[in-house]
N, C-alpha and C. Protein backbone atom coordinates (compact mmCIF):
# COMPACT_ATOMS: atom_id res chain seq x y z
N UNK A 1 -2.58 -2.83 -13.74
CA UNK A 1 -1.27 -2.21 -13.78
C UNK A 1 -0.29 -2.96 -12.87
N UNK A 2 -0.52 -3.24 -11.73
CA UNK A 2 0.13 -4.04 -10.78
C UNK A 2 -0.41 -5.48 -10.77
N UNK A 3 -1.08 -5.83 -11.49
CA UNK A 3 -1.40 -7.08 -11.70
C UNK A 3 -0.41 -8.42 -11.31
N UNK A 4 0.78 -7.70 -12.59
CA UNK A 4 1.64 -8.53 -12.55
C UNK A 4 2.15 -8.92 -11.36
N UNK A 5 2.56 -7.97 -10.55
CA UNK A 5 3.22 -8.17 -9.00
C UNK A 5 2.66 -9.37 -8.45
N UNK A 6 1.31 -9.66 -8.43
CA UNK A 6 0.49 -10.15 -7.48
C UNK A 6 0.06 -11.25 -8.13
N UNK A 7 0.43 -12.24 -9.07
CA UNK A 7 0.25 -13.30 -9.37
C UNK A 7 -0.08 -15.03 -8.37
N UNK A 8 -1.11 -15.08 -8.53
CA UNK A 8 -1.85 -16.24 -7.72
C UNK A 8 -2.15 -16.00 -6.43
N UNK A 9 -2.60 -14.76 -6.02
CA UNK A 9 -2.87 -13.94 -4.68
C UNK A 9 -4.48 -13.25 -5.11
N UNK A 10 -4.98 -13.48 -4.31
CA UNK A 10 -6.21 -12.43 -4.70
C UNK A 10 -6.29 -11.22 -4.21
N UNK A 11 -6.12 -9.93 -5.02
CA UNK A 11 -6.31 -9.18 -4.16
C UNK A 11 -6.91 -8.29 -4.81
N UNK A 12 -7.37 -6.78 -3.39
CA UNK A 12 -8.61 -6.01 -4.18
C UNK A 12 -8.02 -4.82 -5.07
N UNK A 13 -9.15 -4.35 -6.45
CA UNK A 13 -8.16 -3.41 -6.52
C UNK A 13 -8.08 -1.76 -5.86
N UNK A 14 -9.01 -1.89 -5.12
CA UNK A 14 -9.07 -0.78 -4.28
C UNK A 14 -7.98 -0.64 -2.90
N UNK A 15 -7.46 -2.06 -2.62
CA UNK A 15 -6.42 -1.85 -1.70
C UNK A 15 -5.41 -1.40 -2.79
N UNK A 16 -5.39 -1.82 -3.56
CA UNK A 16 -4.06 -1.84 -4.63
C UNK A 16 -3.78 -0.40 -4.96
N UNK A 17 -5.10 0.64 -5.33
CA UNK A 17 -4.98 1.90 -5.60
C UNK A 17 -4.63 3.01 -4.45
N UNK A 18 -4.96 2.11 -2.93
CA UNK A 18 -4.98 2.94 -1.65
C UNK A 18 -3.42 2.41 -0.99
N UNK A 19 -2.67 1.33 -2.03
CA UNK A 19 -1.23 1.46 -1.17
C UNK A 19 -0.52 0.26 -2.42
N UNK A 20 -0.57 1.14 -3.50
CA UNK A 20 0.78 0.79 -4.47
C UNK A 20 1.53 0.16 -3.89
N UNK A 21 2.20 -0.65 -4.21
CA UNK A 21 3.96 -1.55 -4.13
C UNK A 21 4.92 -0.41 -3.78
N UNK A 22 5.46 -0.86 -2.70
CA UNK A 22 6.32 0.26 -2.61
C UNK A 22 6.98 -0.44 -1.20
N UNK A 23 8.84 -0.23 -1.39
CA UNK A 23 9.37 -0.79 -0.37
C UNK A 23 8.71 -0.61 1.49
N UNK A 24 8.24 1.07 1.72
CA UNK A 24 7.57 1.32 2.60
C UNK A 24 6.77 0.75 2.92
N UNK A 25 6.16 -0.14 2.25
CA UNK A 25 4.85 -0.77 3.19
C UNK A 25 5.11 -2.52 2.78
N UNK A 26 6.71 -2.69 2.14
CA UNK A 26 6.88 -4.25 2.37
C UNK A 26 7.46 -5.14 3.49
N UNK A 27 6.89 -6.16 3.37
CA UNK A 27 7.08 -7.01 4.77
C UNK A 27 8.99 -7.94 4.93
N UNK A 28 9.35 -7.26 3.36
CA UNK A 28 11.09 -7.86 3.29
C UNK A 28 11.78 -6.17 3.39
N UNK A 29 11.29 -5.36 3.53
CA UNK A 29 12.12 -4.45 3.86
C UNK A 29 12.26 -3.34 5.26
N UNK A 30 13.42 -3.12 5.55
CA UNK A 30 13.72 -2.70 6.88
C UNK A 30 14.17 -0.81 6.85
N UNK A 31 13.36 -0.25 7.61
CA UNK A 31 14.53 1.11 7.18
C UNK A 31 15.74 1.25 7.63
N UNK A 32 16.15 1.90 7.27
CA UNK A 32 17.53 2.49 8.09
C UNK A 32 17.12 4.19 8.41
N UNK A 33 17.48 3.83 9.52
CA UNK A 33 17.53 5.03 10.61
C UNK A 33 18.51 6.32 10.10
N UNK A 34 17.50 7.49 9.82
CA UNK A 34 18.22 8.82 9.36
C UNK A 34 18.31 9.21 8.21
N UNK A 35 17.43 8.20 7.12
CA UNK A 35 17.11 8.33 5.58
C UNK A 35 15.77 7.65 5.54
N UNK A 36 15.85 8.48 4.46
CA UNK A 36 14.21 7.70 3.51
C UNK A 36 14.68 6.38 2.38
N UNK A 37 15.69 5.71 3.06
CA UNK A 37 15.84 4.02 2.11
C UNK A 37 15.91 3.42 3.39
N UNK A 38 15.55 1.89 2.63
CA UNK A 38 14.86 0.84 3.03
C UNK A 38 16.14 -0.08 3.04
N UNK A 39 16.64 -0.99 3.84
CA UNK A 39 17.40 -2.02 3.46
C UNK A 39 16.34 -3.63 2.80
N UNK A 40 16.17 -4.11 1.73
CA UNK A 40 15.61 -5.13 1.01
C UNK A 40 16.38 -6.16 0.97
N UNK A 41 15.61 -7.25 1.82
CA UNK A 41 16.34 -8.62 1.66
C UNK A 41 16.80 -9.29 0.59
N UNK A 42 16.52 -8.56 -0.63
CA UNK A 42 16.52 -8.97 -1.98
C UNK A 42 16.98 -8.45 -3.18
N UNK A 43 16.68 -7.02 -2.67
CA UNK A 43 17.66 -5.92 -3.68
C UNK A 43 18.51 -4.58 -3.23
N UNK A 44 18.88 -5.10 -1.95
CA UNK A 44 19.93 -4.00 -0.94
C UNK A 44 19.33 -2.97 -0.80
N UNK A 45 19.95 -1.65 -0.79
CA UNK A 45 19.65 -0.74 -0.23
C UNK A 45 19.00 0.41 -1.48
N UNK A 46 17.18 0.42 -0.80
CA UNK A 46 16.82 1.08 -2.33
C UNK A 46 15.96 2.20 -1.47
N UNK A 47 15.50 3.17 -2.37
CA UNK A 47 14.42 3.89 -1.82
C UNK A 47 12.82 3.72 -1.37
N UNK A 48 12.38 4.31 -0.94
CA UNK A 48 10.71 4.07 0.16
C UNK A 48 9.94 3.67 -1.45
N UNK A 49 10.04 4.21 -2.21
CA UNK A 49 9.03 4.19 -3.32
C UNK A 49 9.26 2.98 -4.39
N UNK A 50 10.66 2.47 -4.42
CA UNK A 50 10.98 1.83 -5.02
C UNK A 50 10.13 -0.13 -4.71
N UNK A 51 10.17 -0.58 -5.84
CA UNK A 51 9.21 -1.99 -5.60
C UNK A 51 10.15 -3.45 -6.93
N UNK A 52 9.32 -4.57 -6.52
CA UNK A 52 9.77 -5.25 -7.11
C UNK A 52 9.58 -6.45 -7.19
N UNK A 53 10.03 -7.48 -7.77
CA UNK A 53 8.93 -8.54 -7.77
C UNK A 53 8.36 -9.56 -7.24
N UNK A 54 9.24 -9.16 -5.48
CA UNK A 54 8.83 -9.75 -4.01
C UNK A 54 8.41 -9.19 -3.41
N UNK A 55 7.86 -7.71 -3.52
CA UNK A 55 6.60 -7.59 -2.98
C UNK A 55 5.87 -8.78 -2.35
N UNK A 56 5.65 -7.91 -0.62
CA UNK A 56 4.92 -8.81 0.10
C UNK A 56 3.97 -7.44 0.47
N UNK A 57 2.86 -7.23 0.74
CA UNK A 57 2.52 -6.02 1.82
C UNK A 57 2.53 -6.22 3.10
N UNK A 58 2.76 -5.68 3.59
CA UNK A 58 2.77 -6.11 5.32
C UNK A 58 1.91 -5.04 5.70
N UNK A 59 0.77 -5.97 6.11
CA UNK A 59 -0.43 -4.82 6.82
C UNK A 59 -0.03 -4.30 7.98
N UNK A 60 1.08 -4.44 8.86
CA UNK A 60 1.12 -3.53 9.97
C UNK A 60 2.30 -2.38 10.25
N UNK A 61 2.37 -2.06 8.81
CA UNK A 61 3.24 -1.29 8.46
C UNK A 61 2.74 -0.07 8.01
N UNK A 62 1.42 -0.59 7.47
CA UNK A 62 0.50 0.78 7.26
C UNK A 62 -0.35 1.95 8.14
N UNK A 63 -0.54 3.06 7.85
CA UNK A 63 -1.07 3.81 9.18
C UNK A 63 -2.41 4.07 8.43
N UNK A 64 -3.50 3.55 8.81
CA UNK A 64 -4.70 3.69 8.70
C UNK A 64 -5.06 5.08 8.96
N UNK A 65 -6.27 5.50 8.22
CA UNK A 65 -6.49 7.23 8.56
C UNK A 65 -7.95 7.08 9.75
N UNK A 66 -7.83 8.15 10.27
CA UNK A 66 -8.86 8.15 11.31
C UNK A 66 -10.19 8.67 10.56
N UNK A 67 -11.00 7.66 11.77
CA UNK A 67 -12.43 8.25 10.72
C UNK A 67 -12.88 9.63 11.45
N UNK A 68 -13.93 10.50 10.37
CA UNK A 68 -14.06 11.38 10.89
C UNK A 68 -14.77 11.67 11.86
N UNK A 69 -14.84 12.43 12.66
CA UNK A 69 -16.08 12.99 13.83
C UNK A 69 -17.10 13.62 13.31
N UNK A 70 -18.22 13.12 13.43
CA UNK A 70 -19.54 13.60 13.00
C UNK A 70 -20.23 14.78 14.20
N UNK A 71 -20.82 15.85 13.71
CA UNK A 71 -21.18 16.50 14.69
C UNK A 71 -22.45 16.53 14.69
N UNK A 72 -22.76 15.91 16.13
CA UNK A 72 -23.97 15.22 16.22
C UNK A 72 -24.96 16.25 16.22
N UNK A 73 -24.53 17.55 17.03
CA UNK A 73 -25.09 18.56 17.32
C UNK A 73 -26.00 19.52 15.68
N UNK A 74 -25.70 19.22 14.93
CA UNK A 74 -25.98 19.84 13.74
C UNK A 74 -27.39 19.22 13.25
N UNK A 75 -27.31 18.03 13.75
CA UNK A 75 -28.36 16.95 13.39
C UNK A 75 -29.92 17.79 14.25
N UNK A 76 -31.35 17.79 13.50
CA UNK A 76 -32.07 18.21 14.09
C UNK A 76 -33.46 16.95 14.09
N UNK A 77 -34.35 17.09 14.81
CA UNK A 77 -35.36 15.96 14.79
C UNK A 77 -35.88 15.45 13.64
N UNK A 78 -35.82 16.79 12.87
CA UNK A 78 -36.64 16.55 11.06
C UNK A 78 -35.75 15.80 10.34
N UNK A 79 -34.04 15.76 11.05
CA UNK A 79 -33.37 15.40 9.69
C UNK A 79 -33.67 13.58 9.86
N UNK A 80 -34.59 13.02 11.34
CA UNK A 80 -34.87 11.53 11.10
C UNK A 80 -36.20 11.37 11.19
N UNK A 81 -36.81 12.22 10.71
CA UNK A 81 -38.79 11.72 10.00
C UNK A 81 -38.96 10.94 8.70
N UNK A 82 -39.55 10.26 8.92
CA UNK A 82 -39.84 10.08 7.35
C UNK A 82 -40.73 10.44 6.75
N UNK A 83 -41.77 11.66 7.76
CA UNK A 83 -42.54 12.44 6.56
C UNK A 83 -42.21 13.18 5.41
């Protein structure tokens, strides 16, 4: 589906499904302060969702989710036997 975007780049498609094209997470666009649009070096002033065919991703734009806390306490001796 996004194939096209990403021509002569390798990329996975599981990143692709976990962060669509979208001005919000590109590395040519800037927000502006007090709205949900983006200023784009390339196609002015558009919205967070909006994309196009300079798509860059910029990985440090993204907020990674935290992993979860396991509770260790639940765990009992049997649950590591291998009888």
């Amino acid at each position: 589906m996004f194939s096209s975007l990403f021509k002569g780049k390798s990329t996975n498609a599981k990143q692709l499904d976990e962060n669509p094209p979208q001005c919000a997470l590109c590395k040519f666009a800037k927000p502006i302060t007090l709205t949900d649009e983006f200023l784009c070096q390339f196609s002015g002033v558009v919205k967070s969702q909006h994309n196009c065919k300079k798509y860059a991703y910029n990985l440090l734009l993204h907020e990674a989710k935290r992993k979860r806390q396991v509770d260790v306490d639940s765990f009992t001796p049997d649950d590591f036997s291998i009888d």
